[in-house]
PDB file of N, CA and C in Angstrom:
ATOM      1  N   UNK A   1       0.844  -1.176   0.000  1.00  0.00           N
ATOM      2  CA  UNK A   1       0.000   0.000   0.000  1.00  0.00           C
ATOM      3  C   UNK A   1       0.896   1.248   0.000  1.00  0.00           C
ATOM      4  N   UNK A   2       0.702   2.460  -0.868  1.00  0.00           N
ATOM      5  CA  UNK A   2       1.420   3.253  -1.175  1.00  0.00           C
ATOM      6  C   UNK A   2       1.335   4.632  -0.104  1.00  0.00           C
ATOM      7  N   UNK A   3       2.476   4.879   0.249  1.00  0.00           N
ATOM      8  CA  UNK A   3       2.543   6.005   1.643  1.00  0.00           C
ATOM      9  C   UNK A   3       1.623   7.190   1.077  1.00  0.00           C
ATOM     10  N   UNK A   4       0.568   7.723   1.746  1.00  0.00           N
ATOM     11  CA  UNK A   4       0.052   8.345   1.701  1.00  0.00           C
ATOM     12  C   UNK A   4      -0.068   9.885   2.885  1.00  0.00           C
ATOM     13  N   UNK A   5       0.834   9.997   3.622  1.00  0.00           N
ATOM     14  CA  UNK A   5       1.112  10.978   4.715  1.00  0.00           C
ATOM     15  C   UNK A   5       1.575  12.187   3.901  1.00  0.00           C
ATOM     16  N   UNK A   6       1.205  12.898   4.065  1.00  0.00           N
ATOM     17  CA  UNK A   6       1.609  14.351   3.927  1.00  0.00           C
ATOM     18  C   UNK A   6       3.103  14.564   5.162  1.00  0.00           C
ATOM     19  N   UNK A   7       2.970  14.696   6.178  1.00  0.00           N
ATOM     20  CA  UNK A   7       4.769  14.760   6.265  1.00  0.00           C
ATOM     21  C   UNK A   7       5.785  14.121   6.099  1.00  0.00           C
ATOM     22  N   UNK A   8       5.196  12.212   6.131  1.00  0.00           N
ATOM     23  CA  UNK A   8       6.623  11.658   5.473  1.00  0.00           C
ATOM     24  C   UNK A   8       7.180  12.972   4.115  1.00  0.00           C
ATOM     25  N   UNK A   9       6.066  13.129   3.252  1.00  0.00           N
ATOM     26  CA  UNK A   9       6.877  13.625   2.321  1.00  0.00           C
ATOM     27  C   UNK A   9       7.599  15.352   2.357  1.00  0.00           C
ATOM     28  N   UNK A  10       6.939  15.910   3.510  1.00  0.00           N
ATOM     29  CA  UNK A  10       7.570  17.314   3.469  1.00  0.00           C
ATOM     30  C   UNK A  10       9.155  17.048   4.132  1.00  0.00           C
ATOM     31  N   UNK A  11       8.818  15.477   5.277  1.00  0.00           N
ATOM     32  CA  UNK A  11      10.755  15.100   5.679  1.00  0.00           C
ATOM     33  C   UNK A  11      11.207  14.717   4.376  1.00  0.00           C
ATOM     34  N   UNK A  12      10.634  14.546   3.302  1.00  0.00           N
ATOM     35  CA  UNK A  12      11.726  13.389   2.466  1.00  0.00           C
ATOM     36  C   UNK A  12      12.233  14.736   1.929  1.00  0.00           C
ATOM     37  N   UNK A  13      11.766  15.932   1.568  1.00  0.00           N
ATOM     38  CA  UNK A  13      12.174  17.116   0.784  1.00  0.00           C
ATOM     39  C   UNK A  13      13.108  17.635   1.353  1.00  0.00           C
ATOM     40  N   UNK A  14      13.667  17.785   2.950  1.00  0.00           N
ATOM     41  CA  UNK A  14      13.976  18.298   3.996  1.00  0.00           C
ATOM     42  C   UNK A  14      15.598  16.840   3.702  1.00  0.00           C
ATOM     43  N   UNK A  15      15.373  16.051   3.397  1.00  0.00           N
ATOM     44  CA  UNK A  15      16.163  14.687   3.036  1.00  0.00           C
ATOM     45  C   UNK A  15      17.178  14.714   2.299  1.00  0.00           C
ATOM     46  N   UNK A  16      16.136  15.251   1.046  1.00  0.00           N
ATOM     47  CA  UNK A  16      17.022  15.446  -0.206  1.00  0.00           C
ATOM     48  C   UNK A  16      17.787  16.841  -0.216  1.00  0.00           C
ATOM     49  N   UNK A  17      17.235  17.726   0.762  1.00  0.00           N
ATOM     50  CA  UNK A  17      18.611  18.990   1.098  1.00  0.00           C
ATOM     51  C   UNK A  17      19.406  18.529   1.810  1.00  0.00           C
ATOM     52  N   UNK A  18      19.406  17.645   2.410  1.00  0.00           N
ATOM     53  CA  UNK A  18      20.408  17.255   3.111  1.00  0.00           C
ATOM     54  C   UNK A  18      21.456  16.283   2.906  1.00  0.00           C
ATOM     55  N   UNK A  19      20.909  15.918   1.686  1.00  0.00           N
ATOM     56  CA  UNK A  19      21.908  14.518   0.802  1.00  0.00           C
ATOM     57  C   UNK A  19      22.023  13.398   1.262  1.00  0.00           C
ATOM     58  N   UNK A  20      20.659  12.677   2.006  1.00  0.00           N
ATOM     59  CA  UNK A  20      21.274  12.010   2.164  1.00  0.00           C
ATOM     60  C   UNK A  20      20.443  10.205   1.302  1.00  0.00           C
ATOM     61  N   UNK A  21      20.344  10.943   0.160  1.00  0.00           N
ATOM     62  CA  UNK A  21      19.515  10.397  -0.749  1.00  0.00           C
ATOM     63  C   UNK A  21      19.807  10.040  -1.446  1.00  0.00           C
ATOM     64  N   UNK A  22      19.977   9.093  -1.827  1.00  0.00           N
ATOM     65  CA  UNK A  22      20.240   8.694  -3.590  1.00  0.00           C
ATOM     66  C   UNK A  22      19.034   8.044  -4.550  1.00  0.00           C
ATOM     67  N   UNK A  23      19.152   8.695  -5.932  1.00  0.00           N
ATOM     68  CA  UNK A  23      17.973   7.981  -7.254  1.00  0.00           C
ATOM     69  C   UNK A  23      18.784   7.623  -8.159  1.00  0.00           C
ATOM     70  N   UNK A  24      17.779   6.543  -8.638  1.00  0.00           N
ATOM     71  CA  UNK A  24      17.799   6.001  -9.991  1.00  0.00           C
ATOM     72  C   UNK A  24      18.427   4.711  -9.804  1.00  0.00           C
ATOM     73  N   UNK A  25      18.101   3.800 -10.520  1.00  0.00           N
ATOM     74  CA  UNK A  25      18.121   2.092 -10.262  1.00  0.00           C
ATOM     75  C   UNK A  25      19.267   1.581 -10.156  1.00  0.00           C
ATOM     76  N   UNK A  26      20.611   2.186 -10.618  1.00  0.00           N
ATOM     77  CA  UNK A  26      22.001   1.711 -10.435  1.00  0.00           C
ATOM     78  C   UNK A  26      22.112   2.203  -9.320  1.00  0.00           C
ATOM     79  N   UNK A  27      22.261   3.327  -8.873  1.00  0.00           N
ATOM     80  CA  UNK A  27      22.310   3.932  -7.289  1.00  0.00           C
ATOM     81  C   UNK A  27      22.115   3.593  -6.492  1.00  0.00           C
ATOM     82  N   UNK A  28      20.444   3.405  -6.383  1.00  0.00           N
ATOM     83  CA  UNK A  28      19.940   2.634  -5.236  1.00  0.00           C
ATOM     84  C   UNK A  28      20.548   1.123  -5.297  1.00  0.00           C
ATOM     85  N   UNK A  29      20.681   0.350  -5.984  1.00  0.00           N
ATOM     86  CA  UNK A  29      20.995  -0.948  -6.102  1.00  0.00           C
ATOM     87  C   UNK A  29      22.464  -0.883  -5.505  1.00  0.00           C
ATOM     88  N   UNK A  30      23.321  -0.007  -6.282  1.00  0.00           N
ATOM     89  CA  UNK A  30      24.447   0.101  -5.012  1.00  0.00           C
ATOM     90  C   UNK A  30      24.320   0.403  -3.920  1.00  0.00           C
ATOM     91  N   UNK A  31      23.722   1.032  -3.394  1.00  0.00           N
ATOM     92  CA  UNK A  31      23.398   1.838  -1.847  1.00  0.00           C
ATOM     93  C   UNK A  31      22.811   0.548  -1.163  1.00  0.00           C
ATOM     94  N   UNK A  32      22.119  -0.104  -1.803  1.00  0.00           N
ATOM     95  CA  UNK A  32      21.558  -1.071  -1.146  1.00  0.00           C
ATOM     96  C   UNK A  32      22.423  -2.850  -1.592  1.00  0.00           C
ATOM     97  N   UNK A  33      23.578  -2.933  -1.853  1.00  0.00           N
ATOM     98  CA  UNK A  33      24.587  -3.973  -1.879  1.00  0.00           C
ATOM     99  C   UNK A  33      25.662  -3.536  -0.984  1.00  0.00           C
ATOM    100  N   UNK A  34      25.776  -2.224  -1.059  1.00  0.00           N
ATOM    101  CA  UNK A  34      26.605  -1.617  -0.294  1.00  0.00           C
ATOM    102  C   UNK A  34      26.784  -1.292   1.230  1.00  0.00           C
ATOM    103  N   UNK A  35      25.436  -1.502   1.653  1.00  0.00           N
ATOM    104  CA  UNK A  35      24.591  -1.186   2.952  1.00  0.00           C
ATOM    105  C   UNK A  35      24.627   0.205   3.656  1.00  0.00           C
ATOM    106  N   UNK A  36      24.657   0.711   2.561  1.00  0.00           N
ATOM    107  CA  UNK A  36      24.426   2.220   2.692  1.00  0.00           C
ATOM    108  C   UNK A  36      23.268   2.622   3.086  1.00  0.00           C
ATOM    109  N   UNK A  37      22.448   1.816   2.552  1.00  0.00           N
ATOM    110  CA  UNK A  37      21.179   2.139   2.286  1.00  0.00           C
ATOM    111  C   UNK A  37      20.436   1.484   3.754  1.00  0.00           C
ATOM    112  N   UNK A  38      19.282   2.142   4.552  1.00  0.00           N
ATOM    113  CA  UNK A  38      18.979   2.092   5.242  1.00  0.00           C
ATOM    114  C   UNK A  38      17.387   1.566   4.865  1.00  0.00           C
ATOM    115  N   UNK A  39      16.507   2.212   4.054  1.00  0.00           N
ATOM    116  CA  UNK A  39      15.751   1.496   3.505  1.00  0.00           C
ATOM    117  C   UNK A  39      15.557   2.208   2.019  1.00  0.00           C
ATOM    118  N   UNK A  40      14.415   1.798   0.957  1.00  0.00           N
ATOM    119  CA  UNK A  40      14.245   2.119  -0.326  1.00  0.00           C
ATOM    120  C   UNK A  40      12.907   2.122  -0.214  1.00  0.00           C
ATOM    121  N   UNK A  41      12.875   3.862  -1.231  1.00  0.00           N
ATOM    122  CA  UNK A  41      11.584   4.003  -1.972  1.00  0.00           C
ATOM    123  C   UNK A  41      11.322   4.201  -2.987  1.00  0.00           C
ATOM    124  N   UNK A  42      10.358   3.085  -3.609  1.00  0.00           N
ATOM    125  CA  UNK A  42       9.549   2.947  -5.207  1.00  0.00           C
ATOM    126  C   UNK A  42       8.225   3.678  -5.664  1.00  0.00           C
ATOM    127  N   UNK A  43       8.047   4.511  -6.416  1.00  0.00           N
ATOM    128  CA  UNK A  43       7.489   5.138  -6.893  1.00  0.00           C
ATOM    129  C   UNK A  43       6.190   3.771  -7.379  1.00  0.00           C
ATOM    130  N   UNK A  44       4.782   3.890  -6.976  1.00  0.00           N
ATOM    131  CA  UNK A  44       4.180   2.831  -7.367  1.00  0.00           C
ATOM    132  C   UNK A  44       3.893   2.877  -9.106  1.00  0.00           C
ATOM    133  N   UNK A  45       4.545   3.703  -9.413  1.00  0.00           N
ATOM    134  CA  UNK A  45       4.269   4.115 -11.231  1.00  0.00           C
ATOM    135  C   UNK A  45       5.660   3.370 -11.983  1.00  0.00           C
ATOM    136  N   UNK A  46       6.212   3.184 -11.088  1.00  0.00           N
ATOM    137  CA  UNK A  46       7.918   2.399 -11.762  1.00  0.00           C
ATOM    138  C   UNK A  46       7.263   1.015 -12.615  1.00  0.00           C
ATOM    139  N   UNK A  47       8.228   0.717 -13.750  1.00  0.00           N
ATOM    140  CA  UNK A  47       7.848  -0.378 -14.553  1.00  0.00           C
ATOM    141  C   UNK A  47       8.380  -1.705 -13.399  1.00  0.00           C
ATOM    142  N   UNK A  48       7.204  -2.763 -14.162  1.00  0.00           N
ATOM    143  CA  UNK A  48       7.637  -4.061 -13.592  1.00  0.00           C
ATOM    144  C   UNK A  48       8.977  -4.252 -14.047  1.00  0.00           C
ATOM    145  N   UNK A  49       9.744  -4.397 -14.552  1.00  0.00           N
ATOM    146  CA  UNK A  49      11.543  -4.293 -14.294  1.00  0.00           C
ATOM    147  C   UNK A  49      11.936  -3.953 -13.144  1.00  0.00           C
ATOM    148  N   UNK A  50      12.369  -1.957 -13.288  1.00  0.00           N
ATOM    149  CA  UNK A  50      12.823  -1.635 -12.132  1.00  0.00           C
ATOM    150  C   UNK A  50      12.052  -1.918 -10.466  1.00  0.00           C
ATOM    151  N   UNK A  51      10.601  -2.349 -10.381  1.00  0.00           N
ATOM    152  CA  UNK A  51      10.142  -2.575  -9.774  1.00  0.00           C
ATOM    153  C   UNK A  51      10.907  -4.113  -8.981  1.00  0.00           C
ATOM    154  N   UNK A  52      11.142  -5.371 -10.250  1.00  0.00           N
ATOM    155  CA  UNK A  52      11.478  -6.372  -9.582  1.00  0.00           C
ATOM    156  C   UNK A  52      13.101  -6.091  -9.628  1.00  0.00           C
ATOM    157  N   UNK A  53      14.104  -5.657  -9.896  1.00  0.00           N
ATOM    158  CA  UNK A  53      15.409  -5.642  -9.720  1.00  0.00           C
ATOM    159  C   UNK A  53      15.694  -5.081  -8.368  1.00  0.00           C
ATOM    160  N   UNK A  54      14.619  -4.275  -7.835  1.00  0.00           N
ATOM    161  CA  UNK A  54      14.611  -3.611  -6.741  1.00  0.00           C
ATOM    162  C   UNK A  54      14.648  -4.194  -5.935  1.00  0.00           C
ATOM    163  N   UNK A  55      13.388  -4.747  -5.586  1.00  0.00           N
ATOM    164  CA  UNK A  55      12.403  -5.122  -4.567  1.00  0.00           C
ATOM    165  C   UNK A  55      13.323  -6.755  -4.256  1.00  0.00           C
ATOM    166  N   UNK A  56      14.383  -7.419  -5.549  1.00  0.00           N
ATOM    167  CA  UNK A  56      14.685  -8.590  -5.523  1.00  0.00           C
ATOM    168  C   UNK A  56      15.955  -8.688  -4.725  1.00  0.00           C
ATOM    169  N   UNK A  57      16.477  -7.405  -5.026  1.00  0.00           N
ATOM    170  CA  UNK A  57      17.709  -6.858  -4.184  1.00  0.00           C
ATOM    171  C   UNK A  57      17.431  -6.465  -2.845  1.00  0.00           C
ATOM    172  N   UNK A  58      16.604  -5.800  -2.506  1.00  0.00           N
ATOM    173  CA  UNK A  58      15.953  -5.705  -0.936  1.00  0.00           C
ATOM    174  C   UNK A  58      15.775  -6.590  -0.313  1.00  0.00           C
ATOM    175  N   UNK A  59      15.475  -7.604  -0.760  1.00  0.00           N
ATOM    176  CA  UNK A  59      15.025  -9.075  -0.099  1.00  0.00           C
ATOM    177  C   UNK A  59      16.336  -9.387  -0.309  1.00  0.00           C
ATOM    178  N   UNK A  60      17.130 -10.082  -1.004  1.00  0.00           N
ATOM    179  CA  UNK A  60      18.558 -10.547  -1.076  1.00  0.00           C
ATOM    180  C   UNK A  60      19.299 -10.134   0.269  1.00  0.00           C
ATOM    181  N   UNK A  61      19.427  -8.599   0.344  1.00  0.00           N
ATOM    182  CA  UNK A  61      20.282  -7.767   1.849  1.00  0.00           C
ATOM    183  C   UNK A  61      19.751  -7.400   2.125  1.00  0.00           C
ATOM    184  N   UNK A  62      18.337  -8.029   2.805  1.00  0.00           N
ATOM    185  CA  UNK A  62      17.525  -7.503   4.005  1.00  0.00           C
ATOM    186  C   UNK A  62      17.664  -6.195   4.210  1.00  0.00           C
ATOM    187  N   UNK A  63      16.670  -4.983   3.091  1.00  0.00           N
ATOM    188  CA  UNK A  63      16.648  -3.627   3.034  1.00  0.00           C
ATOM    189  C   UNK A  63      15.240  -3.427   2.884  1.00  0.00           C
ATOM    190  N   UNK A  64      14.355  -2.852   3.584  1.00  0.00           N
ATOM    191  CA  UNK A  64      13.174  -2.443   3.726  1.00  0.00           C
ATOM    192  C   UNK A  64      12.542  -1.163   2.817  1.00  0.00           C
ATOM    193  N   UNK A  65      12.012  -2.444   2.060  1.00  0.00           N
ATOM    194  CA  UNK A  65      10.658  -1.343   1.272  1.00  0.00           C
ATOM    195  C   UNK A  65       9.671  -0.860   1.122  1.00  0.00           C
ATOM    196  N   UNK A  66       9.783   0.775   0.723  1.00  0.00           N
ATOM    197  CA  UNK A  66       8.557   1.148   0.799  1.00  0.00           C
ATOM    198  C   UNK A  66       7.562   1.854  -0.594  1.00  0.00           C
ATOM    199  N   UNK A  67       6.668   1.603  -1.034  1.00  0.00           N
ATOM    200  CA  UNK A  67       6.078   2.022  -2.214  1.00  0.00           C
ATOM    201  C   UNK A  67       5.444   3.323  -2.067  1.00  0.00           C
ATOM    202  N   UNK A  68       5.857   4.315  -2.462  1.00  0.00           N
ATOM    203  CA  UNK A  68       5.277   5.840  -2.556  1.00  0.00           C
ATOM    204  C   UNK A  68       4.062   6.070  -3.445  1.00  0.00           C
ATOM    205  N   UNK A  69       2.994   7.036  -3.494  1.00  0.00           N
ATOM    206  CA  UNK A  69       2.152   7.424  -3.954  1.00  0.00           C
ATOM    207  C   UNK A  69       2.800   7.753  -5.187  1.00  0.00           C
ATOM    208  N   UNK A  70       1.599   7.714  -6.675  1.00  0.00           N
ATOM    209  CA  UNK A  70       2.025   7.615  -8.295  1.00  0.00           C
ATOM    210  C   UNK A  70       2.636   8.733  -7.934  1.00  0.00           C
ATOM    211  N   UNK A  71       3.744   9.398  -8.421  1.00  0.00           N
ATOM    212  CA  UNK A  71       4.077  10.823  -8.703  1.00  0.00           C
ATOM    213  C   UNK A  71       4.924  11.219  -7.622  1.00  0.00           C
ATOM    214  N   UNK A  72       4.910  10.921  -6.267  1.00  0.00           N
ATOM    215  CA  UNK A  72       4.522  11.596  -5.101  1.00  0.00           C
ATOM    216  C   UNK A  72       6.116  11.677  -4.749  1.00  0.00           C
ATOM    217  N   UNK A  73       7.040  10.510  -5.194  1.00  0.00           N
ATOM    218  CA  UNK A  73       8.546  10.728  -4.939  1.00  0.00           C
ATOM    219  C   UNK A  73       9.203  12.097  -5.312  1.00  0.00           C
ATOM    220  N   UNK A  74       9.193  12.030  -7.119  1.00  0.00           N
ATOM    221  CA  UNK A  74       9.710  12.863  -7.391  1.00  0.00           C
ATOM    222  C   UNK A  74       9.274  14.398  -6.971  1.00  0.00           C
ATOM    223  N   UNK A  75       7.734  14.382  -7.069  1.00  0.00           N
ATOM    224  CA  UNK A  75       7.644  15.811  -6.637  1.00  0.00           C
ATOM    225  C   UNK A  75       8.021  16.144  -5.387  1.00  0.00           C
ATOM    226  N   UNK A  76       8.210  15.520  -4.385  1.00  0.00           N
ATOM    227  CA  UNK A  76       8.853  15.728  -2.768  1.00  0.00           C
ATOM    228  C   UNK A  76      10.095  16.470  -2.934  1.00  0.00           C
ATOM    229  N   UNK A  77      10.808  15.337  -4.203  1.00  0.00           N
ATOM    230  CA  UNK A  77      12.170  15.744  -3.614  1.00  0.00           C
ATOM    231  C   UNK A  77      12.835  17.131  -4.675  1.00  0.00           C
ATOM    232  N   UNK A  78      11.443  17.384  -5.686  1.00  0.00           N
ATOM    233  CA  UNK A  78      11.946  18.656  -6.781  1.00  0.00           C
ATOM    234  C   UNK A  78      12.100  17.982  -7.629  1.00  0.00           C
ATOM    235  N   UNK A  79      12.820  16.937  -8.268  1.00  0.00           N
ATOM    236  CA  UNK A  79      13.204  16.254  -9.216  1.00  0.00           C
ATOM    237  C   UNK A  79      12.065  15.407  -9.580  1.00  0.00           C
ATOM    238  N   UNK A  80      10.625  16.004 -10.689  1.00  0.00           N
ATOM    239  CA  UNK A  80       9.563  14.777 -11.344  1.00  0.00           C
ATOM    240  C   UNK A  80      10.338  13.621 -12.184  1.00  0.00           C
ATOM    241  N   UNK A  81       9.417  12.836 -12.066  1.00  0.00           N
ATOM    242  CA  UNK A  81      10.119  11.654 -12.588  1.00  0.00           C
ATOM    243  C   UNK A  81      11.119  10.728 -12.042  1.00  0.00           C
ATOM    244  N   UNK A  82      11.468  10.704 -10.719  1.00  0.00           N
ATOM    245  CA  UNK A  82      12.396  10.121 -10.174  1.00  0.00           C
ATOM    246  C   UNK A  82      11.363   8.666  -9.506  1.00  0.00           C
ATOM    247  N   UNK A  83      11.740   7.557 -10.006  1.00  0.00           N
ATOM    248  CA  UNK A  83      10.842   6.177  -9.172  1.00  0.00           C
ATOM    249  C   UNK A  83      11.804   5.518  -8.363  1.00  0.00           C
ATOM    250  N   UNK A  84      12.803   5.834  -7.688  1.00  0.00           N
ATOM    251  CA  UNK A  84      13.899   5.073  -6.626  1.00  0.00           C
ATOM    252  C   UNK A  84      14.332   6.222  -5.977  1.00  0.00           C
ATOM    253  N   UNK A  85      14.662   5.422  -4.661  1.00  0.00           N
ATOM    254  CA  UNK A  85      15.544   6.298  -3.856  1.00  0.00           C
ATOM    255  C   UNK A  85      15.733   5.672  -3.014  1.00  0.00           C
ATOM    256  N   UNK A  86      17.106   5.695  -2.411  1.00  0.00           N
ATOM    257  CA  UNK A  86      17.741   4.986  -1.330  1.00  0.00           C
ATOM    258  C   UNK A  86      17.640   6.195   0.288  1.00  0.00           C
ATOM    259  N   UNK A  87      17.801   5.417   1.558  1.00  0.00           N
ATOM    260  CA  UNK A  87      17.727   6.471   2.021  1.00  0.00           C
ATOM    261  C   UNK A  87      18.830   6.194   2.999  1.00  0.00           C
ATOM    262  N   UNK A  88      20.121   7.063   3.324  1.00  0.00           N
ATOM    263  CA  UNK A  88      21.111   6.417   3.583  1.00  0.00           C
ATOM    264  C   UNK A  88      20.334   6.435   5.220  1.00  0.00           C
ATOM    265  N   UNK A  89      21.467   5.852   6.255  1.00  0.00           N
ATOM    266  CA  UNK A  89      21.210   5.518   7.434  1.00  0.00           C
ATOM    267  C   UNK A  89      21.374   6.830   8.509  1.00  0.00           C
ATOM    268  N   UNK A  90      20.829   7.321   9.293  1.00  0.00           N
ATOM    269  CA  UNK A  90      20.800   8.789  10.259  1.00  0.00           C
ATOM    270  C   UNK A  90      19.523   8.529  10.528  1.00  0.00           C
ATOM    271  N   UNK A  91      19.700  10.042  11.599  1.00  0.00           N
ATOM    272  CA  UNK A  91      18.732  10.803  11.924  1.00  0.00           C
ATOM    273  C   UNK A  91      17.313  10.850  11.344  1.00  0.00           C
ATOM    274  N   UNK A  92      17.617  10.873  10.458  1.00  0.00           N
ATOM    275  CA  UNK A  92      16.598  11.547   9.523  1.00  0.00           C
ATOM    276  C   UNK A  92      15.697  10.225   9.076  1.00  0.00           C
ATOM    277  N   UNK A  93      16.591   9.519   8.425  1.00  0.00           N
ATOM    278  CA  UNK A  93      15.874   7.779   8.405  1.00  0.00           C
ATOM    279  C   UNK A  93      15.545   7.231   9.230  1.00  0.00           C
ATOM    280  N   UNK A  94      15.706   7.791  10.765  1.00  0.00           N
ATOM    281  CA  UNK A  94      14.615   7.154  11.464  1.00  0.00           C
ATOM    282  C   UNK A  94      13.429   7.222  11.666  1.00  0.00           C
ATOM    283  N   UNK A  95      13.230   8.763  11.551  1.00  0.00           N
ATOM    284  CA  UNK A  95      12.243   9.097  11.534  1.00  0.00           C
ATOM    285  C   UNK A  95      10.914   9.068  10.163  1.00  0.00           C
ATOM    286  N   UNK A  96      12.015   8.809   9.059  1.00  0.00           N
ATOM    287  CA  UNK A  96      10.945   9.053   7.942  1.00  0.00           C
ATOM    288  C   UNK A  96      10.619   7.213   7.623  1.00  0.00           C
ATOM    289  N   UNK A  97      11.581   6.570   8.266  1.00  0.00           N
ATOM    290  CA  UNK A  97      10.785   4.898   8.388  1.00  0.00           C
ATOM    291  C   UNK A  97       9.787   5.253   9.343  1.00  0.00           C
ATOM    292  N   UNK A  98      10.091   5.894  10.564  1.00  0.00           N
ATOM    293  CA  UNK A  98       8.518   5.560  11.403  1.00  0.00           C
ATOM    294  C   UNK A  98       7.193   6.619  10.714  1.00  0.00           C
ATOM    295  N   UNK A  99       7.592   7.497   9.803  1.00  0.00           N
ATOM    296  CA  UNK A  99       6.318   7.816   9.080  1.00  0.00           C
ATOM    297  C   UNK A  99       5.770   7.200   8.097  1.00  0.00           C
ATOM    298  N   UNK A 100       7.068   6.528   7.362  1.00  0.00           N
ATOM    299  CA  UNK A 100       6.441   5.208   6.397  1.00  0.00           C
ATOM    300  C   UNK A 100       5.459   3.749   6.952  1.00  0.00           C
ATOM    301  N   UNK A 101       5.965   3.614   8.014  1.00  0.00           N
ATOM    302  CA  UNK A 101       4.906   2.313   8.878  1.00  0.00           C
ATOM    303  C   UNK A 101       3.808   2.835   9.198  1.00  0.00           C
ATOM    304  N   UNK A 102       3.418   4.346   9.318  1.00  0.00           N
ATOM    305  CA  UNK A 102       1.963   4.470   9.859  1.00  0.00           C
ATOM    306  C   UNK A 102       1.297   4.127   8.648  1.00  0.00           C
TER     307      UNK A 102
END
């Protein structure tokens, strides 16, 4: 079910000034082999490809996913069109996982 909160996404904007973000399917896939990555978010509009290379790699190194509202990634972070993003490990990822579980 796709995050639907209005402040997860005003933190994820607050995220991506702060760098500690990475997009696009090679990125995240490193961030998340790399264990950089703290958890990953998919744009629910991403093709079945990047959808399963993702989601197959998350499960592989136990990295927690989350599916964002159609659209709703890229416009958060300024950049439309963006369907991945890694979210490295801090502060900040703790809090925007516990807005992703509500």
């Amino acid at each position: 079910m796709p995050i639907e909160h209005e402040p997860f996404y005003s933190l994820l904007g607050i995220a991506m000034r702060a760098g500690v973000l990475t997009f696009g399917q090679d990125g995240v896939l490193k961030a998340i082999a790399s264990g950089a990555a703290s958890f990953v978010l998919l744009d629910s509009e991403a093709s079945d490809n990047t959808k399963k290379k993702i989601s197959d790699s998350c499960r592989f190194y136990g990295v927690e996913l989350f599916e964002t509202a159609p659209g709703r990634l890229g416009l958060s972070v300024g950049k439309p069109g963006r369907m991945s993003a890694a979210v490295a490990k801090g502060t900040l990822c703790e809090r925007l996982c516990e807005l992703a579980r509500k």
